[in-house]
Protein backbone atom coordinates (compact mmCIF):
# COMPACT_ATOMS: atom_id res chain seq x y z
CA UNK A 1 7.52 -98.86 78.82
CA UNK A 2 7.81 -94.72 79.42
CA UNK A 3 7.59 -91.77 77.37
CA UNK A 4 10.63 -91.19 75.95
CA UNK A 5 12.15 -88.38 73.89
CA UNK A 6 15.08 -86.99 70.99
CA UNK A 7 15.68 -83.93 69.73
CA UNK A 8 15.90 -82.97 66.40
CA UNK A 9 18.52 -79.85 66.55
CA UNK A 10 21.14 -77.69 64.62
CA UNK A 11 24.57 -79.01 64.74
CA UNK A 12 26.12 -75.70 65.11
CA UNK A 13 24.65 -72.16 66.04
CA UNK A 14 25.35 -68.93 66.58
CA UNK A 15 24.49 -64.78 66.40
CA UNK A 16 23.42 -65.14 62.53
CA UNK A 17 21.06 -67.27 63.19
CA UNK A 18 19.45 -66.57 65.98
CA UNK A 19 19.09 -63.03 64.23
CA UNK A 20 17.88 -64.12 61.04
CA UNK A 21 15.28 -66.64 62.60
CA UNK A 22 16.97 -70.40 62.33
CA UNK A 23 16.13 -72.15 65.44
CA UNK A 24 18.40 -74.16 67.43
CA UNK A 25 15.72 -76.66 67.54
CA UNK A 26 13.46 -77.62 64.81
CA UNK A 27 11.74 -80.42 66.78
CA UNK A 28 11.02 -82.73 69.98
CA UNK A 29 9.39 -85.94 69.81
CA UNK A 30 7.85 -87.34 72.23
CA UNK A 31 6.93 -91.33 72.35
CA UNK A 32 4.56 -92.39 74.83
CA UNK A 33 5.08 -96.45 75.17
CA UNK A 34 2.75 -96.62 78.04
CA UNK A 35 -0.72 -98.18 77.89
CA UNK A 36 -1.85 -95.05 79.82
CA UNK A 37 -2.90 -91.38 78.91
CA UNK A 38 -0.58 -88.69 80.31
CA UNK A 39 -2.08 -85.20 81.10
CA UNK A 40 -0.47 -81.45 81.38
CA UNK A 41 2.93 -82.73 80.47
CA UNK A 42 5.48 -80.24 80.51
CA UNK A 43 8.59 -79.75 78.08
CA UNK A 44 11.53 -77.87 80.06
CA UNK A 45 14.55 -77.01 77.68
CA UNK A 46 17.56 -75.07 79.07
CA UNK A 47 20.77 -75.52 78.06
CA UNK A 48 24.64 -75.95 79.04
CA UNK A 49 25.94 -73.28 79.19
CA UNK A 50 22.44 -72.31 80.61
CA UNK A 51 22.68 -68.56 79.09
CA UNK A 52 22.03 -70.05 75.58
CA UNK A 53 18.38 -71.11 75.55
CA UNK A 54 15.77 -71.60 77.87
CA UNK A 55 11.54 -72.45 76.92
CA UNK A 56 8.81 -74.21 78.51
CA UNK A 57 6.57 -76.14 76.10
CA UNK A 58 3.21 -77.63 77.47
CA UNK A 59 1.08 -80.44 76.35
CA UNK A 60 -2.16 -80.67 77.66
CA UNK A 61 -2.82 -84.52 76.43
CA UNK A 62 -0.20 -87.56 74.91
CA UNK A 63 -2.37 -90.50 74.28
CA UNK A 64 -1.54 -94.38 74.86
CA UNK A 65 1.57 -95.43 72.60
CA UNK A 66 0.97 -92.36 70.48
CA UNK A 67 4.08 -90.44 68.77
CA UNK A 68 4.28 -86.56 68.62
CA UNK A 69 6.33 -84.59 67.59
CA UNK A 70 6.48 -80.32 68.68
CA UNK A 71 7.56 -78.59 65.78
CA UNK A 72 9.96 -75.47 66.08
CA UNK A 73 9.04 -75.06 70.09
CA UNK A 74 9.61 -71.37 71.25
CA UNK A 75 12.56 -70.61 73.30
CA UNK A 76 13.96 -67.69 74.73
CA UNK A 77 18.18 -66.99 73.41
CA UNK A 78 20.57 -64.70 75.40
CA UNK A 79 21.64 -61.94 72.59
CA UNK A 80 24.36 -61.16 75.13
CA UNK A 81 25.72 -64.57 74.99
CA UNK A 82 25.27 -65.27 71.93
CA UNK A 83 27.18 -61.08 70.81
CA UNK A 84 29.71 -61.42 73.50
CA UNK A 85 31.34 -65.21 72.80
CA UNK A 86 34.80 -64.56 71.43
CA UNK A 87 35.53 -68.08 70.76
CA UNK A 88 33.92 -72.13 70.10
CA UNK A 89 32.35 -73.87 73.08
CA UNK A 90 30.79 -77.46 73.02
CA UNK A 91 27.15 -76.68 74.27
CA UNK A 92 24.21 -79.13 75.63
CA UNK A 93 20.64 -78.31 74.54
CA UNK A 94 18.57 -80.15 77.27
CA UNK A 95 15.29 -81.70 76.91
CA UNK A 96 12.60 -83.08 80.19
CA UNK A 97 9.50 -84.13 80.11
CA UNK A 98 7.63 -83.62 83.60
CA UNK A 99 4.42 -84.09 85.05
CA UNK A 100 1.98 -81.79 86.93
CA UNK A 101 3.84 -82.29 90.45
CA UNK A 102 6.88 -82.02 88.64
CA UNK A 103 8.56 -85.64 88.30
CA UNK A 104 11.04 -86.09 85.40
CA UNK A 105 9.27 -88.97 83.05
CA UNK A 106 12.13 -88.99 80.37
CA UNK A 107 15.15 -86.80 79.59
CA UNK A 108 17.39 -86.58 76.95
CA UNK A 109 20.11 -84.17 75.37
CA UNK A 110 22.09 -83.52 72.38
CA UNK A 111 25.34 -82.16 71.79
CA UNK A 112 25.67 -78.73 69.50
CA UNK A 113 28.77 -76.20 69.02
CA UNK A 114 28.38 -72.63 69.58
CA UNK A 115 30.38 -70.41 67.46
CA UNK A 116 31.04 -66.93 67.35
CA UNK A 117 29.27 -64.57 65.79
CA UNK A 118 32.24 -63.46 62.94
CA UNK A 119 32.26 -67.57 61.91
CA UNK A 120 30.06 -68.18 58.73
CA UNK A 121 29.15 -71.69 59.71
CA UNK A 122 29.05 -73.00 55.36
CA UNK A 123 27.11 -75.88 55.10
CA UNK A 124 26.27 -76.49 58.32
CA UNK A 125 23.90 -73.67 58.40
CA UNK A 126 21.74 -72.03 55.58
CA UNK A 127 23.94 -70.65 52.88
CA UNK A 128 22.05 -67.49 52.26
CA UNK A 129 23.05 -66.53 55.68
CA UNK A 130 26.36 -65.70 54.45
CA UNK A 131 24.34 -62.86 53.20
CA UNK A 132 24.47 -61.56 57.26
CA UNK A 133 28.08 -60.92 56.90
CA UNK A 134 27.24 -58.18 54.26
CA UNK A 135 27.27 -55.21 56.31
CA UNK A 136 26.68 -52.13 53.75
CA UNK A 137 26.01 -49.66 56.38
CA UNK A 138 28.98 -49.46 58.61
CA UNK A 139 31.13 -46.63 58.80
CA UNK A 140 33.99 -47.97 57.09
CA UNK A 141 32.11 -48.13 53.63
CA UNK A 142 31.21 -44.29 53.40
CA UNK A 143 34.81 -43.64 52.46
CA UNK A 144 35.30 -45.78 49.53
CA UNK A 145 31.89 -44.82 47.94
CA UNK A 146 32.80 -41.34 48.37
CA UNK A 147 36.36 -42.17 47.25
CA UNK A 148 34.48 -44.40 43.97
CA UNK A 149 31.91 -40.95 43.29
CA UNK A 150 35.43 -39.00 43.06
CA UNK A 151 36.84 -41.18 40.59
CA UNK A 152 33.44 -41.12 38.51
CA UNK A 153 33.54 -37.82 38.34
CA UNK A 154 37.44 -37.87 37.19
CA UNK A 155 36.56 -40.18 34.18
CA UNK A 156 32.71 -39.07 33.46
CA UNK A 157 32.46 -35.55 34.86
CA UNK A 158 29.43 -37.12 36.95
CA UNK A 159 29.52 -38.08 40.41
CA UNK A 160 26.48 -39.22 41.25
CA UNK A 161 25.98 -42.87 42.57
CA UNK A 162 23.07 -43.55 40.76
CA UNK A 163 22.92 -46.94 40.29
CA UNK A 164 19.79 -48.06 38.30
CA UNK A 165 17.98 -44.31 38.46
CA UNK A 166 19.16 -43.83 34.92
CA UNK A 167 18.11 -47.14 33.51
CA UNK A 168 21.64 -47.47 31.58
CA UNK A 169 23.54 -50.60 31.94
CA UNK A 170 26.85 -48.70 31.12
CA UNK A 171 26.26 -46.65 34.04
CA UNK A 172 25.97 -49.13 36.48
CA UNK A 173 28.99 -50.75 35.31
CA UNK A 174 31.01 -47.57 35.25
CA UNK A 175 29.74 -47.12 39.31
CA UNK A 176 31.05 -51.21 39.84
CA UNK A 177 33.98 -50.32 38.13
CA UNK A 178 35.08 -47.10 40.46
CA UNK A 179 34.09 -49.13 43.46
CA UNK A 180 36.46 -51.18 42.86
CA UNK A 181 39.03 -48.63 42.06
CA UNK A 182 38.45 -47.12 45.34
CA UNK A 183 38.80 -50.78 46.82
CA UNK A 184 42.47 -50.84 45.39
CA UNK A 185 43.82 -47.58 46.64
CA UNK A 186 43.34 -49.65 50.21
CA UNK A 187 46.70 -51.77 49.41
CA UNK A 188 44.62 -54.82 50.83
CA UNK A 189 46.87 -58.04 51.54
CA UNK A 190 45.86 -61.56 50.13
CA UNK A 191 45.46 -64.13 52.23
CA UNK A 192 44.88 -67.59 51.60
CA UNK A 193 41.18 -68.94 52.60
CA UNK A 194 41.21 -72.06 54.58
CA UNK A 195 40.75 -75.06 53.16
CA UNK A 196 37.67 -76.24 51.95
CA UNK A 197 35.81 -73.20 53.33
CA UNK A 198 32.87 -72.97 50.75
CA UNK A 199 31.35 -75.66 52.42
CA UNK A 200 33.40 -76.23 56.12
CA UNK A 201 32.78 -71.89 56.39
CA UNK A 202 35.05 -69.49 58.07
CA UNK A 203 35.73 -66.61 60.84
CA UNK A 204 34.70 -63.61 58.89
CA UNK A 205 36.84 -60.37 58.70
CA UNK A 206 34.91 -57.33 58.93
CA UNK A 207 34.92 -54.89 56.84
CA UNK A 208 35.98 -52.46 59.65
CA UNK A 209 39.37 -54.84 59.80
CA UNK A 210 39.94 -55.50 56.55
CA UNK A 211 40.17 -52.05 55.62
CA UNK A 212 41.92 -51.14 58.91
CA UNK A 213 43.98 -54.36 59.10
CA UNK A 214 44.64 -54.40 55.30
CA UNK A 215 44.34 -58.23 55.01
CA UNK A 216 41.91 -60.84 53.92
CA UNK A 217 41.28 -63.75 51.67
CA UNK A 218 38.80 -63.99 48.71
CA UNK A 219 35.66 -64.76 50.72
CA UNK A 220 36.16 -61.27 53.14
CA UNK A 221 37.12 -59.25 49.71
CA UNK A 222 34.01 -60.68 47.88
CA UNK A 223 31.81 -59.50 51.32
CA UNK A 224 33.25 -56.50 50.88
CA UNK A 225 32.53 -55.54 47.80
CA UNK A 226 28.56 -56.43 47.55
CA UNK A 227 28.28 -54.71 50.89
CA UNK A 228 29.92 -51.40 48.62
CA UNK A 229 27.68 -52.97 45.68
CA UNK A 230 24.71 -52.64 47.95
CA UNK A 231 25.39 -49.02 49.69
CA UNK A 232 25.55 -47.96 46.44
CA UNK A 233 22.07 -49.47 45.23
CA UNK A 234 23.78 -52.07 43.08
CA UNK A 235 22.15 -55.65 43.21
CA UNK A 236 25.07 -58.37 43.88
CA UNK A 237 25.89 -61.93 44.18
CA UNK A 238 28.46 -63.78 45.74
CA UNK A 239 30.13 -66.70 43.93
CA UNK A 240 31.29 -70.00 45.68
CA UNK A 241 34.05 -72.36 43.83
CA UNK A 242 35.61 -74.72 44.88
CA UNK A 243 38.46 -73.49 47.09
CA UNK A 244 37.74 -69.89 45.97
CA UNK A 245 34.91 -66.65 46.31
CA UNK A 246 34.59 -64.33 44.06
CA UNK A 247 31.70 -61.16 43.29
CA UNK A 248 28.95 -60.17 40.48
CA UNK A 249 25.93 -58.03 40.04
CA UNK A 250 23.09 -56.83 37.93
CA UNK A 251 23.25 -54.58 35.47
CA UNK A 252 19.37 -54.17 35.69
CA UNK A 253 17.43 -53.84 38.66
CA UNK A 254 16.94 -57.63 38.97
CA UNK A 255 17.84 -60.36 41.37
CA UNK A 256 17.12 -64.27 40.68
CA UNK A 257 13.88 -65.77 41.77
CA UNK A 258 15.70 -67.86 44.05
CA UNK A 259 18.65 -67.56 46.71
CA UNK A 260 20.41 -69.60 45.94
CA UNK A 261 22.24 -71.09 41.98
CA UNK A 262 23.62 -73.72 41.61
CA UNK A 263 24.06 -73.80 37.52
CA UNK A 264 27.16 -72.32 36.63
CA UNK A 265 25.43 -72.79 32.79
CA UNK A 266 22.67 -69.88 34.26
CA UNK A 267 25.41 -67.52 34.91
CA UNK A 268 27.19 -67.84 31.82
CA UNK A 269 24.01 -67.37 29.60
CA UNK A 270 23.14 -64.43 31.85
CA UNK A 271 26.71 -62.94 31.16
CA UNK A 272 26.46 -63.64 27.59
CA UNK A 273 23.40 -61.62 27.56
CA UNK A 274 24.69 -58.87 29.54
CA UNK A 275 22.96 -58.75 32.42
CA UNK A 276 24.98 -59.80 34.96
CA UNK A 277 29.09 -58.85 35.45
CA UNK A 278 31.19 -61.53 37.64
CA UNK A 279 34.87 -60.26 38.23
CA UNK A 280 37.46 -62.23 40.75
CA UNK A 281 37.67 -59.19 42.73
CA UNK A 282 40.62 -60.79 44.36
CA UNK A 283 42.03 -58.58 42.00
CA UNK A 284 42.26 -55.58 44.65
CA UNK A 285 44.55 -56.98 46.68
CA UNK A 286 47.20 -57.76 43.68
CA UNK A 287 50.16 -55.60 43.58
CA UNK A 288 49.92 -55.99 39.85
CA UNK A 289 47.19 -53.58 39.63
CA UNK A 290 45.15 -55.89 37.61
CA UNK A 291 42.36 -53.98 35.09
CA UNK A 292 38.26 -53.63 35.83
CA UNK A 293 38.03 -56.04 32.59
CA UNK A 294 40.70 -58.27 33.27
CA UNK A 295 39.02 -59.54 36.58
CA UNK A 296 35.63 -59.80 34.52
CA UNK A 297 37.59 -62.34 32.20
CA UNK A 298 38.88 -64.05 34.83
CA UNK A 299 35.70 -64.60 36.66
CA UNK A 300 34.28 -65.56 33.52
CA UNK A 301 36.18 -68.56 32.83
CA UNK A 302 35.45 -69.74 36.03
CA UNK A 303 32.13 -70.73 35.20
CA UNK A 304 33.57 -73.08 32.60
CA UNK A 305 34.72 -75.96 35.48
CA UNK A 306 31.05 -76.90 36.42
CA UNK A 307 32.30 -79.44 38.96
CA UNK A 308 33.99 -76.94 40.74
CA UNK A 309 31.02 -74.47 40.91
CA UNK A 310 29.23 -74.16 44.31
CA UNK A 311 26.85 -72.38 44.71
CA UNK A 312 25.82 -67.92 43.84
CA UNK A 313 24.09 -65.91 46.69
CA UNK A 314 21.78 -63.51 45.24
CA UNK A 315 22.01 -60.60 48.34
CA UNK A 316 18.96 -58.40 46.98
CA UNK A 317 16.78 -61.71 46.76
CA UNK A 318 18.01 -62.76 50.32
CA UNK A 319 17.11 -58.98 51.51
CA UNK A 320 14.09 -58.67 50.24
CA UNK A 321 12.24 -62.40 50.28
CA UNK A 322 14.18 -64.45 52.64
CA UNK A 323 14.88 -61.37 54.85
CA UNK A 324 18.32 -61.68 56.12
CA UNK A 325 19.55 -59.04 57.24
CA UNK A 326 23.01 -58.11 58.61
CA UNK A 327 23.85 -59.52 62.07
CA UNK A 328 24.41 -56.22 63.75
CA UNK A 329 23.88 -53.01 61.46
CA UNK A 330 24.64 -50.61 64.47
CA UNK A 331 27.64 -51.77 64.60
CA UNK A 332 30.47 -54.16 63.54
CA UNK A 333 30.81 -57.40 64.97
CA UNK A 334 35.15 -57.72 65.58
């Protein structure tokens, strides 16, 4: 008998996470089957490729045939590496177990893909980190909430994007509403979303390139438009369906006491009683110049199919309680 070891690790990883705090390894267990105590053992992880993680753990006793495990152990990521990969790679996270003159007792290794850093990973990850693809402070935003204060002041004779300053739920709808105005004027092309991506995920278009590039699917639309929703102090949620992504927010300054929803019944009461909006913002990139309340409909018969209902990402509750934040804010991540 020897000490042996497994690893209990992510199956995928990449920037978001390693910026919002998700480690690549959430545990090492260590079995000693010998009949004898083993001192100042040492942990070495590393990695193939080796830029993507490296930590030394140290355990200063294992007892006879006794099982531990080393929760979460600190390790040291390349940002480089993990900012700079363009494209998938099939990584090794590598676990030894060595003694004080620096023998290898036991070894082991698992498999994990490394994505890129514009691929929300769905299910295989968190799902509030979709949340890190909401980038409301880039450049290319300033425009179109200048461009939606414009129109305000066309249809109100007030500008200002005051979200919840005046405590009016009319006003805050009236700011949604020019936002997405503003969105439309950007003659953005539909794109189908790949299959199954609410729970397989997706690359991400910024929101640099889908204003520039003037194409995306329902997923980069929806991103785009909380990120707008959130520069302009509005409190949104993202909507997951199946096969489909679509956009809401508060009319008061609320978020949910959660994440994360996963009772399409919630939403509907909440939209009965007029606190939340959902629209299939979609809507922006139809040449049929849909209407501000004909989305809103057609969101809200969504919620009708619970089987097809995923999941809603509350943003403001992610930001402010889980804080995730945006995976680079200085600038975007094409």
């Amino acid at each position: 008998m020897s000490i042996t070891l497994s690893i209990d690790s992510a199956e995928k990883f990449n920037l978001s996470l390693q910026q919002n705090y998700v480690p690549i390894i959430n545990g090492i267990q260590l079995d000693n089957g010998d009949e004898l105590d083993y001192e100042n053992i040492e942990l070495k992880i590393s990695s193939e490729p080796p830029e993507l993680i490296s930590g030394t753990v140290t355990i200063s006793l294992i007892r006879a045939t006794e099982l531990r495990r080393v929760e979460n152990p600190r390790v040291r990521y390349s940002w480089t590496f993990l900012e700079s990969l363009q494209e998938r790679i099939r990584g090794i996270v590598i676990v030894e177990a060595c003694n004080v003159e620096g023998k290898v007792l036991a070894s082991t290794h698992e498999e994990i893909l490394v994505e890129p850093k514009n691929v929300w990973l769905g299910q295989a990850a968190p799902l509030e980190l979709l949340c890190a693809y909401i980038q409301p402070n880039v450049e290319a935003i300033q425009p179109i909430i200048r461009r939606a204060g414009e129109l305000l002041n066309e249809s109100t004779g007030d500008s200002a994007i005051n979200a919840y300053q005046t405590n009016n739920r009319s006003r805050v709808y009236l700011i949604a509403q020019a936002i997405y105005l503003a969105l439309r004027e950007k003659n953005i092309t539909y794109a189908r979303a790949p299959a199954s991506f609410e729970r397989l995920g997706q690359k991400i278009r910024t929101h640099t390139s889908l204003i520039d590039g003037g194409v995306g699917n329902c997923l980069d639309i929806a991103l785009l438009y909380a990120a707008c929703l959130e520069q302009a102090g509005i409190n949104s949620l993202v909507f997951l369906v199946e096969g489909h992504a679509f956009s809401g927010f508060w009319l008061e300054n609320k978020f949910l006491p959660r994440s994360l929803e996963e009772d399409a019944q919630f939403f509907r009461k909440r939209i009965e009683l007029d606190e939340i909006v959902a629209l299939d913002v979609v809507g922006v990139s139809s040449e049929q110049s849909f209407s501000f309340k004909e989305l809103v409909k057609e969101a809200k018969s969504m919620f009708d199919a619970e089987e097809k209902f995923e999941v809603a990402v509350d943003v403001k509750h992610c930001r402010e309680l889980n804080k995730i934040h945006p995976i680079n804010d200085r600038q975007d991540f094409d």
